[in-house]
C-alpha atoms as a PDB file:
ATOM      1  CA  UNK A   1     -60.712  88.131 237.750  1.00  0.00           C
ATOM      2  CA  UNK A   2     -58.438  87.562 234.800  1.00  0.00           C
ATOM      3  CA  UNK A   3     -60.922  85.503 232.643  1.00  0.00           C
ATOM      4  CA  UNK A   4     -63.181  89.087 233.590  1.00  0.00           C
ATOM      5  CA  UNK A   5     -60.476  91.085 232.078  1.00  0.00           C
ATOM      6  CA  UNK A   6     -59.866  88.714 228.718  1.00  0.00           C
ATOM      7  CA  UNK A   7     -63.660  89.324 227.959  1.00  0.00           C
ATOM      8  CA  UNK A   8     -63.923  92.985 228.473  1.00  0.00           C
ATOM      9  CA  UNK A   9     -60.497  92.415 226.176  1.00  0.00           C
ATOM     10  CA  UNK A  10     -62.555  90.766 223.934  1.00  0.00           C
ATOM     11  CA  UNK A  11     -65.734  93.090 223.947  1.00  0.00           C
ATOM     12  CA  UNK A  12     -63.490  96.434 223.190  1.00  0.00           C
ATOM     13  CA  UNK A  13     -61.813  94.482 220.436  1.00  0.00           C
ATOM     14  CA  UNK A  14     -64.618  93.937 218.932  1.00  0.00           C
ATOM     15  CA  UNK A  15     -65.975  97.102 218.688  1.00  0.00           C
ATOM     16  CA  UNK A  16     -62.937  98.353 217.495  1.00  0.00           C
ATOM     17  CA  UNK A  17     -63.100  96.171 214.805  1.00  0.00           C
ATOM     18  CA  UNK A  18     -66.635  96.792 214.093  1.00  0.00           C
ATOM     19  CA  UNK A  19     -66.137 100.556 214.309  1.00  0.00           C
ATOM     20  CA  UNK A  20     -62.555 101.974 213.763  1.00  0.00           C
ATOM     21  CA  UNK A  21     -62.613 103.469 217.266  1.00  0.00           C
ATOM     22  CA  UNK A  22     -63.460 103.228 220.835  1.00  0.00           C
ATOM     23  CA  UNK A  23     -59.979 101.122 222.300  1.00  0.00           C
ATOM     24  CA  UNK A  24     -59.120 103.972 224.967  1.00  0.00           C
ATOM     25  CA  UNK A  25     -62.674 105.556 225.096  1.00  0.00           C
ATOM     26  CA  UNK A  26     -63.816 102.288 226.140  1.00  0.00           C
ATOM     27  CA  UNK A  27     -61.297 100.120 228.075  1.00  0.00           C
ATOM     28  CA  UNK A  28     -59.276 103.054 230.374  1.00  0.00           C
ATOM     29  CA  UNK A  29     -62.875 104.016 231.845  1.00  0.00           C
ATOM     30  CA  UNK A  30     -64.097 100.834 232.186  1.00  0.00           C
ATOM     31  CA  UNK A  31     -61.156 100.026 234.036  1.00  0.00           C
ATOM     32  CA  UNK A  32     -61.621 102.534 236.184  1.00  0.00           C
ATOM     33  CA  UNK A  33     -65.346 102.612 236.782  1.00  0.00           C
ATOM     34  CA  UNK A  34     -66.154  99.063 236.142  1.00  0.00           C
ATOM     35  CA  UNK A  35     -62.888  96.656 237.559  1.00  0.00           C
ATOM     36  CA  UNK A  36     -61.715 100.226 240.332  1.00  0.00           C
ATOM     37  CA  UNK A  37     -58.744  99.730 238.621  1.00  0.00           C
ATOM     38  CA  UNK A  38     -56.705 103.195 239.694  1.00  0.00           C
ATOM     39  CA  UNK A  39     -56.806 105.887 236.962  1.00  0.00           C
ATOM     40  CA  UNK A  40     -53.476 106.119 236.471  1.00  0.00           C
ATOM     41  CA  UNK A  41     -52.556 102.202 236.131  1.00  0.00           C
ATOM     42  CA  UNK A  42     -55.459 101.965 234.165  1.00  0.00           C
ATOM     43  CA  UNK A  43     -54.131 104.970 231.976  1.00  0.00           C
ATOM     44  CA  UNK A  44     -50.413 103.357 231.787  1.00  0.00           C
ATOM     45  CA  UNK A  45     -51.314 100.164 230.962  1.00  0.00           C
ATOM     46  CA  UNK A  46     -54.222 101.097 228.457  1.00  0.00           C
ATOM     47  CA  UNK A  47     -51.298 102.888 226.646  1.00  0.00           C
ATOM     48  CA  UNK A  48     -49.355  99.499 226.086  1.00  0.00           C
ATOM     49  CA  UNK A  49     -52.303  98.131 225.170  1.00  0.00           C
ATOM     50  CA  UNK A  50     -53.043 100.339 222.505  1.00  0.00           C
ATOM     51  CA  UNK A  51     -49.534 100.143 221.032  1.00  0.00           C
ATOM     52  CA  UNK A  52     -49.577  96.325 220.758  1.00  0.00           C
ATOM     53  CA  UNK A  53     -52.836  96.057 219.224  1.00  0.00           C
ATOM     54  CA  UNK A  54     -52.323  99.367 216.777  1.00  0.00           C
ATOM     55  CA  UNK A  55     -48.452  98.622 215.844  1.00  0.00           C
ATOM     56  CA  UNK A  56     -50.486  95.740 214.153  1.00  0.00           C
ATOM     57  CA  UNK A  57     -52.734  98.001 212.332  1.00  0.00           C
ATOM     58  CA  UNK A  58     -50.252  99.811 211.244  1.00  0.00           C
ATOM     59  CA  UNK A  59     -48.096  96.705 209.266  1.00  0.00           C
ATOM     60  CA  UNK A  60     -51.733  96.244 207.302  1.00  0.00           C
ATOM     61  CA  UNK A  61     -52.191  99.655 206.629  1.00  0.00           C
ATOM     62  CA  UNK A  62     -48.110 100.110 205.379  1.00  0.00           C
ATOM     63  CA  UNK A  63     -48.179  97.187 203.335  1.00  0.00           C
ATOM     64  CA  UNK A  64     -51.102  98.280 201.361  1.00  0.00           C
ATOM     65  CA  UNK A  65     -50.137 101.924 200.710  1.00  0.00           C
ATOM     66  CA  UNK A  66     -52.637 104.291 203.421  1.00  0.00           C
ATOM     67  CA  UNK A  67     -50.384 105.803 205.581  1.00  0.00           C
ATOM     68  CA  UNK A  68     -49.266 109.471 204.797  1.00  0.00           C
ATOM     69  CA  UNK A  69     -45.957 109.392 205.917  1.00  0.00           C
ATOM     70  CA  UNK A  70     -45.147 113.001 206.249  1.00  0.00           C
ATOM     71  CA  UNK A  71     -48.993 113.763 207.943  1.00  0.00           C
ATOM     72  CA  UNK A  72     -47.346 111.052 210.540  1.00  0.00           C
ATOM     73  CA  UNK A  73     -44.269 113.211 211.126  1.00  0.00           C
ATOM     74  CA  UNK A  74     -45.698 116.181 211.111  1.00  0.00           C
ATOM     75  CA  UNK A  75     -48.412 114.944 214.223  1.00  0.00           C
ATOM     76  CA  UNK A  76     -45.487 113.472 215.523  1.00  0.00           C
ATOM     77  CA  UNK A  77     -43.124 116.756 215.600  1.00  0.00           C
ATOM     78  CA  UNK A  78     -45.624 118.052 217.571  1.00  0.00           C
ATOM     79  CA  UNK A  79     -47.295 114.905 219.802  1.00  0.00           C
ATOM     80  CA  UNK A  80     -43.961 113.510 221.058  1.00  0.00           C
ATOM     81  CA  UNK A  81     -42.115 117.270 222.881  1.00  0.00           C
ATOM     82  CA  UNK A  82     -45.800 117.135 224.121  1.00  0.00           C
ATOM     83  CA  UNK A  83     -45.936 113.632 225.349  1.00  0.00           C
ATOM     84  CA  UNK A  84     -42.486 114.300 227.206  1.00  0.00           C
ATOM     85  CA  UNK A  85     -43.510 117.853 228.858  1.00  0.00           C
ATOM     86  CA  UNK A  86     -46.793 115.614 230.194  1.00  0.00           C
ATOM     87  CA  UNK A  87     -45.489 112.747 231.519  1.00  0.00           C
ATOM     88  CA  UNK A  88     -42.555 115.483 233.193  1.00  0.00           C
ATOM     89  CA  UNK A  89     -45.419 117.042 235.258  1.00  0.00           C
ATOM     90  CA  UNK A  90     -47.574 113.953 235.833  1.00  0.00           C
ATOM     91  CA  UNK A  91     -43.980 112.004 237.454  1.00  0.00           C
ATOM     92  CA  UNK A  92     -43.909 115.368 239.560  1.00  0.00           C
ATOM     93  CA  UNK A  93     -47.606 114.728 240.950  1.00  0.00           C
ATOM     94  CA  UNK A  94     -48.457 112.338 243.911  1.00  0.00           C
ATOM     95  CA  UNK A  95     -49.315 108.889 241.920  1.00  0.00           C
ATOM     96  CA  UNK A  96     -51.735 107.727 244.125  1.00  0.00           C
ATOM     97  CA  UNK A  97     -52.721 111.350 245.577  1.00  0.00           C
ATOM     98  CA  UNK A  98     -55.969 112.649 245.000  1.00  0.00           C
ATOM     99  CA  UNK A  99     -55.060 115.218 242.583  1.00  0.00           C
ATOM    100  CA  UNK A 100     -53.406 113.104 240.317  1.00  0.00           C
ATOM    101  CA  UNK A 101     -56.718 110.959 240.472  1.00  0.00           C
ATOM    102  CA  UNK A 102     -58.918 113.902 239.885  1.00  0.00           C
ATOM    103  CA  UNK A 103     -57.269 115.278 237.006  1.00  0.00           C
ATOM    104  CA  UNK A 104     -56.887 112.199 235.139  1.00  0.00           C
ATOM    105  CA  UNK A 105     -60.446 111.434 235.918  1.00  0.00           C
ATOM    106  CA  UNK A 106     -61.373 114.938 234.776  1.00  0.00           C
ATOM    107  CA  UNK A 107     -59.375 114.941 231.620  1.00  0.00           C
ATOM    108  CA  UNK A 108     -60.032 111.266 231.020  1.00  0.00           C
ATOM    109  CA  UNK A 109     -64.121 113.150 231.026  1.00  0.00           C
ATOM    110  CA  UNK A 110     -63.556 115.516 229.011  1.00  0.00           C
ATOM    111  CA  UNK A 111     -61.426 113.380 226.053  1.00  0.00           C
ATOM    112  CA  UNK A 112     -64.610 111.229 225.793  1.00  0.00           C
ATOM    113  CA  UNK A 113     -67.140 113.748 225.306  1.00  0.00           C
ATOM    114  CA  UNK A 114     -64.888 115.158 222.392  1.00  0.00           C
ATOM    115  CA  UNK A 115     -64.457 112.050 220.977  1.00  0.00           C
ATOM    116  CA  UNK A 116     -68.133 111.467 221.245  1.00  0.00           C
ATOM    117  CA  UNK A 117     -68.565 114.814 219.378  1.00  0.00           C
ATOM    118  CA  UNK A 118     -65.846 114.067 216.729  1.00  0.00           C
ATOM    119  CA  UNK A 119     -67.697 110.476 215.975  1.00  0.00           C
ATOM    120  CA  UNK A 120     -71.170 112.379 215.513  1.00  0.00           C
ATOM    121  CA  UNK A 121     -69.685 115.551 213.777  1.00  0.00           C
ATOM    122  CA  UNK A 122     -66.883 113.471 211.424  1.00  0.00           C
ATOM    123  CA  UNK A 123     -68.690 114.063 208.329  1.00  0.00           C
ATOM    124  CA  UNK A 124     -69.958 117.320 208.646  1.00  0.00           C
ATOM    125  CA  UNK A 125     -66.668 118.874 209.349  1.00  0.00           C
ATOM    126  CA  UNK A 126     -64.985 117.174 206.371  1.00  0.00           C
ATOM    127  CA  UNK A 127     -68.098 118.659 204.010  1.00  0.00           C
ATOM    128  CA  UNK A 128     -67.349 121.643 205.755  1.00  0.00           C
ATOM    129  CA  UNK A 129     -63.788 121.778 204.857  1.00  0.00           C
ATOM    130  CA  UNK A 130     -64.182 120.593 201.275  1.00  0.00           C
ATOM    131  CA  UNK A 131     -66.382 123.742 200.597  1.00  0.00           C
ATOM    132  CA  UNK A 132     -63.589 125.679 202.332  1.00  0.00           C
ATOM    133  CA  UNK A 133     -60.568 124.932 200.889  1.00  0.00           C
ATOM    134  CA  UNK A 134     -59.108 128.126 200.746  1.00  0.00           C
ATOM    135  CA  UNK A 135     -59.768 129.166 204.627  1.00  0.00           C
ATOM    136  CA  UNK A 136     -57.080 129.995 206.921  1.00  0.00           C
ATOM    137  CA  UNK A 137     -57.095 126.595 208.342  1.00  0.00           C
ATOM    138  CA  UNK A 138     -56.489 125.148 204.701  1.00  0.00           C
ATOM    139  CA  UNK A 139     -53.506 127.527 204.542  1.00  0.00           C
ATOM    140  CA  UNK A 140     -51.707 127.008 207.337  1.00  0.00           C
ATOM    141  CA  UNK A 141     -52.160 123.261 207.298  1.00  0.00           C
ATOM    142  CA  UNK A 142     -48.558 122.044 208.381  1.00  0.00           C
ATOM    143  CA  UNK A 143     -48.494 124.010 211.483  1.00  0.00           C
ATOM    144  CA  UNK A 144     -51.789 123.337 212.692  1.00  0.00           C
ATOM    145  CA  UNK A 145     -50.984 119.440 211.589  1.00  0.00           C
ATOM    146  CA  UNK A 146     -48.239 120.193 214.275  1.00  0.00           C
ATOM    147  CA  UNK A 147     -50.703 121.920 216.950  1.00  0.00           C
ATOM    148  CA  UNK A 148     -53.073 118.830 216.591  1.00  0.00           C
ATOM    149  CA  UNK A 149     -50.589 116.655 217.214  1.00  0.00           C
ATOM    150  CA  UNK A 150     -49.476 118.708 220.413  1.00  0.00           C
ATOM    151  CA  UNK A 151     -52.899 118.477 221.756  1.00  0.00           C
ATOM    152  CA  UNK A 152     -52.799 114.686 221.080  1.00  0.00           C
ATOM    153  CA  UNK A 153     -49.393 114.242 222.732  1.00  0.00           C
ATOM    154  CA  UNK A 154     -50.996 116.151 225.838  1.00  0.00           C
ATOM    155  CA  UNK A 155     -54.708 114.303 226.093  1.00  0.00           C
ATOM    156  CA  UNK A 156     -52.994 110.542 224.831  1.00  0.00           C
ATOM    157  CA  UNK A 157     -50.411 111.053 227.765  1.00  0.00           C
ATOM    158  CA  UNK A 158     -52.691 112.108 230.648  1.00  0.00           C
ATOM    159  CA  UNK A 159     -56.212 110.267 229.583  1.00  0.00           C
ATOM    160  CA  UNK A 160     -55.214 107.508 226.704  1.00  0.00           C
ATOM    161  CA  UNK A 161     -57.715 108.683 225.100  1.00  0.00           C
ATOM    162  CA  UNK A 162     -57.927 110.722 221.969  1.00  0.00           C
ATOM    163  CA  UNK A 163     -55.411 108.958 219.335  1.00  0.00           C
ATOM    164  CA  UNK A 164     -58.612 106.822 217.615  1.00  0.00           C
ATOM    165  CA  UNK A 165     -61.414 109.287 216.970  1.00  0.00           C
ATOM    166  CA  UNK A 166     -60.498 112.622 217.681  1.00  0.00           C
ATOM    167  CA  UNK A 167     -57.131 112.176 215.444  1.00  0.00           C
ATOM    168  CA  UNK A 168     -59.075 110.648 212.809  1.00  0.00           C
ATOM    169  CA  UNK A 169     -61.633 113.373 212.779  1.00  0.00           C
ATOM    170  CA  UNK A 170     -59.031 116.339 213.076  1.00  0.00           C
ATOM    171  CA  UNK A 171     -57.453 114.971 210.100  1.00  0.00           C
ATOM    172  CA  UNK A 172     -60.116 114.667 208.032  1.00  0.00           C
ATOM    173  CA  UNK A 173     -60.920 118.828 208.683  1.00  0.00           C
ATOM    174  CA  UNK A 174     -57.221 119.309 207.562  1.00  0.00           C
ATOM    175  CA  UNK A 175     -57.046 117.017 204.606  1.00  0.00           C
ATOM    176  CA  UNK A 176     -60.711 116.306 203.463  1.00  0.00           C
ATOM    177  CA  UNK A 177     -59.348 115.269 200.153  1.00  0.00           C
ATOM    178  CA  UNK A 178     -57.106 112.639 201.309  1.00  0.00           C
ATOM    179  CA  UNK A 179     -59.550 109.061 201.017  1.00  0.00           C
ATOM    180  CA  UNK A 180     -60.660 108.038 204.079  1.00  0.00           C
ATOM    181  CA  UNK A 181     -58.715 104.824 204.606  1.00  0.00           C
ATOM    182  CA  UNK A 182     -55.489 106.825 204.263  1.00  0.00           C
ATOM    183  CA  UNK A 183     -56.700 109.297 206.842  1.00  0.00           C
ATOM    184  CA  UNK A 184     -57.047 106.095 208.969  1.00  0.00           C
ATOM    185  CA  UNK A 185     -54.064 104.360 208.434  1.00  0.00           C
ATOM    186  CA  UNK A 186     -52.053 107.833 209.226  1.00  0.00           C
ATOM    187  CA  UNK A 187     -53.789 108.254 212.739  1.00  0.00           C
ATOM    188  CA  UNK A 188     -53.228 104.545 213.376  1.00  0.00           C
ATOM    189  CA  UNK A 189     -49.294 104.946 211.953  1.00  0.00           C
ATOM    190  CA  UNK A 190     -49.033 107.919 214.748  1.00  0.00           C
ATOM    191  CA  UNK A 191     -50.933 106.248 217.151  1.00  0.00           C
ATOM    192  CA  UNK A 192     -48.109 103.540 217.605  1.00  0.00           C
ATOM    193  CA  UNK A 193     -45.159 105.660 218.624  1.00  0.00           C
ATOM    194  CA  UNK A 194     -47.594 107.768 220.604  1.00  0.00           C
ATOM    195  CA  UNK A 195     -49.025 105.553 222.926  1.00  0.00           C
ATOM    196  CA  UNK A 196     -45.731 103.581 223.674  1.00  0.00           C
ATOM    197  CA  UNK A 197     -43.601 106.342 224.404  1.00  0.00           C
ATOM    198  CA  UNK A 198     -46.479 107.454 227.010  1.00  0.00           C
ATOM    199  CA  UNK A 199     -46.747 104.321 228.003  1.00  0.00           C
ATOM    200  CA  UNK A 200     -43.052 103.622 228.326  1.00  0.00           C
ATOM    201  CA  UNK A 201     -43.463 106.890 230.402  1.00  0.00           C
ATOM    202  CA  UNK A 202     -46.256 105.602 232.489  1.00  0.00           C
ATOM    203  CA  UNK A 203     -44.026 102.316 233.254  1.00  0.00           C
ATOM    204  CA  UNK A 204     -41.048 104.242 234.711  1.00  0.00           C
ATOM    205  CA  UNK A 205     -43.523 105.977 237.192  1.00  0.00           C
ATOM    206  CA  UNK A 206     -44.678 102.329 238.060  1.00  0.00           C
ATOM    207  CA  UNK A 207     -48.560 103.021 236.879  1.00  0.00           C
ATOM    208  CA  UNK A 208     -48.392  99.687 234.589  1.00  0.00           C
ATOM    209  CA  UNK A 209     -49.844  96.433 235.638  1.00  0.00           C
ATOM    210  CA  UNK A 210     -48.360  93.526 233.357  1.00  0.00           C
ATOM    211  CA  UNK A 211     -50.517  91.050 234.445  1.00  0.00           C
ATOM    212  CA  UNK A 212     -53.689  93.118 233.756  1.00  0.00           C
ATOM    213  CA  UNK A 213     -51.694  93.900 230.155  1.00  0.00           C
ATOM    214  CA  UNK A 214     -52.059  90.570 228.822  1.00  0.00           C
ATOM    215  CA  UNK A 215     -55.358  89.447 230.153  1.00  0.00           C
ATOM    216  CA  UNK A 216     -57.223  92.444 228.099  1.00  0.00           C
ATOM    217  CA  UNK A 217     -54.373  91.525 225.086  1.00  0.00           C
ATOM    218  CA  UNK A 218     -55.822  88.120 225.043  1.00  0.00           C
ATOM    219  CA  UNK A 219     -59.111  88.984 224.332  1.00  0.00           C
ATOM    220  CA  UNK A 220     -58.642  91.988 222.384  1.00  0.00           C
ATOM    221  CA  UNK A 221     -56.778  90.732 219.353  1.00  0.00           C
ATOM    222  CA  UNK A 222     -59.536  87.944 218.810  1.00  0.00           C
ATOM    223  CA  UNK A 223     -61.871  90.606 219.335  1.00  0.00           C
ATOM    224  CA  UNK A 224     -60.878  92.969 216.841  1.00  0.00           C
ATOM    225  CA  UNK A 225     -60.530  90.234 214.370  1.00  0.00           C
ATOM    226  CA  UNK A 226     -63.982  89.062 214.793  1.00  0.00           C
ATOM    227  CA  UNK A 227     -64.896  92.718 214.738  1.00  0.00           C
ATOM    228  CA  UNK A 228     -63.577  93.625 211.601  1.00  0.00           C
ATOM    229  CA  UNK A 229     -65.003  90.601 209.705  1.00  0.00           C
ATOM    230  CA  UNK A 230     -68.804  91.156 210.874  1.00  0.00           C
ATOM    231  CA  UNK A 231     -68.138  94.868 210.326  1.00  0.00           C
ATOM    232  CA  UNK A 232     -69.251  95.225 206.748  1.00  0.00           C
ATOM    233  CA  UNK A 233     -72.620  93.684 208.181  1.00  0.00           C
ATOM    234  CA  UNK A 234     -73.434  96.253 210.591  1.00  0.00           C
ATOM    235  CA  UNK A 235     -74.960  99.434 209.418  1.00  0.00           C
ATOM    236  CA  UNK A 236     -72.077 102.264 210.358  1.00  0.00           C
ATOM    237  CA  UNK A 237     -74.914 104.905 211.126  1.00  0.00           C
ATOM    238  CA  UNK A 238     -76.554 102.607 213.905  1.00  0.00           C
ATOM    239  CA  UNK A 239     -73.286 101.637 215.892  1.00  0.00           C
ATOM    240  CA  UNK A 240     -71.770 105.279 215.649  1.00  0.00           C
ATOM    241  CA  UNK A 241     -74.383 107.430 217.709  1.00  0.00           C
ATOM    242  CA  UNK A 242     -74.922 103.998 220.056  1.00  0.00           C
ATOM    243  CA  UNK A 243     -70.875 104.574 220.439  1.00  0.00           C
ATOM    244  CA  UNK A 244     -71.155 108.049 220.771  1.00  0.00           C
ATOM    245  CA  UNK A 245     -74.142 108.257 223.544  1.00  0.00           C
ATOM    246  CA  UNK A 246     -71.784 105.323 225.494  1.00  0.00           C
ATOM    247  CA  UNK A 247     -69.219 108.066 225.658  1.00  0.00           C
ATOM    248  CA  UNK A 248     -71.130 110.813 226.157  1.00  0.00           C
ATOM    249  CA  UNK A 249     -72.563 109.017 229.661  1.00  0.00           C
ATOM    250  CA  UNK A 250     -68.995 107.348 230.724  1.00  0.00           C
ATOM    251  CA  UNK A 251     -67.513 110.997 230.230  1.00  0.00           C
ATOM    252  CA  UNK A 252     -70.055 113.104 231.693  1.00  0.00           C
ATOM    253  CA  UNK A 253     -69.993 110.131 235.102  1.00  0.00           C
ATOM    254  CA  UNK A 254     -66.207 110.761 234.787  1.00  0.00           C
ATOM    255  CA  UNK A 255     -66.566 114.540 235.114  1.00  0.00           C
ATOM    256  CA  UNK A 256     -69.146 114.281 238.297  1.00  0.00           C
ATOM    257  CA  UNK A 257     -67.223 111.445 239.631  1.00  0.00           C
END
């Protein structure tokens, strides 16, 4: 089964690469619908996962100048009380009980049909807030930097899903003047301390399967490589709404499941 595990690794790298998002939207469900893999290991170890492949990411992005340190704090200040108050109630929960399952399934649903929305809407809502810039949300954009961040802490922690595109496109309402590769490297800079303090989280309460860890790692890092390099190739407004109908389907089977 491992060799199974290294190419979905592989495929989800790859489409990372290619599109910038799509590591947790893709791998914790498939996981779970494709492998059975149990929602919470799946969730746990998907976590890891993500901070491996992103605390990469984030060197690249540092060296070169696109990460916004103080957006990163401010998501922070508000993602990692968040993360903690989570993972308090989710240790509190029956692991393997089916109300643990159905809410991570549930929430795990409903994170990928928001992503799905934020990948289709991204542009429209930074137009939108360009031509606003003096609206209440442009005002108060430190504390509602903070609340975002909060509502990532919260959705990363129970799903795994939610740091890529719903981050990126959240920021990009905030700060539509910021250049896109900075808004980028920012949600990949917060992504990192994110996902491995839930996932550190997830370990303690024993929903982390090592083994399964570095099968997908193997095939992931290759993957987004090869991704990235055949991305400038592939015509962003064909592989978005393919990405985004994916979702929609995995979260709306998630939500009936």
């Amino acid at each position: 089964m491992d060799w199974l595990y290294t190419l979905s690794g592989f495929v989800v790298g790859a489409i990372v690469g290619l599109t910038g998002v799509g590591g947790g939207s893709l791998m914790t469900p498939l996981l779970v619908l494709l492998f059975g893999i149990h929602p919470a290991t799946a969730v746990g170890t998907d976590l890891l996962y993500a901070a491996v492949t992103k605390a990469g990411g984030t060197v690249v992005h540092s060296r070169k100048g696109h990460v916004e340190w103080r957006i990163v704090g401010l998501l922070a200040a508000g993602s990692m009380p968040a993360t903690a108050v989570t993972l308090y109630i989710l240790a509190h929960l029956p692991k393997q009980g089916p109300e643990t399952t159905g809410l991570i399934s549930l929430c795990l649903g409903i994170a990928l049909l928001l992503t799905a929305c934020a990948i289709i809407f991204r542009k429209k809502l930074q137009s939108y807030a360009l031509n606003h810039e003096t609206s209440f949300v442009q005002r108060h954009q430190t504390p509602i930097t903070i609340a975002v961040g909060a509502t990532l802490g919260v959705l990363v922690s129970i799903s795994s899903v939610g740091a890529g595109a719903l981050g990126v496109a959240a920021l990009f309402f905030l700060y539509p003047k910021l250049p896109a590769v900075r808004i980028v490297g920012s949600d990949v800079a917060h992504a990192v301390p994110l996902t491995l303090v839930a996932g550190t989280g997830h370990w303690l309460m024993g929903s982390v399967d090592w083994q399964l860890l570095m099968a997908l790692l193997i095939g992931s890092l290759p993957g987004i490589w090869v991704g990235s390099h055949i991305s400038a190739k592939v015509p962003d407004k064909i592989l978005r709404p393919i990405l985004a109908t994916m979702l929609v389907l995995i979260g709306a089977k998630l939500i009936a499941h």
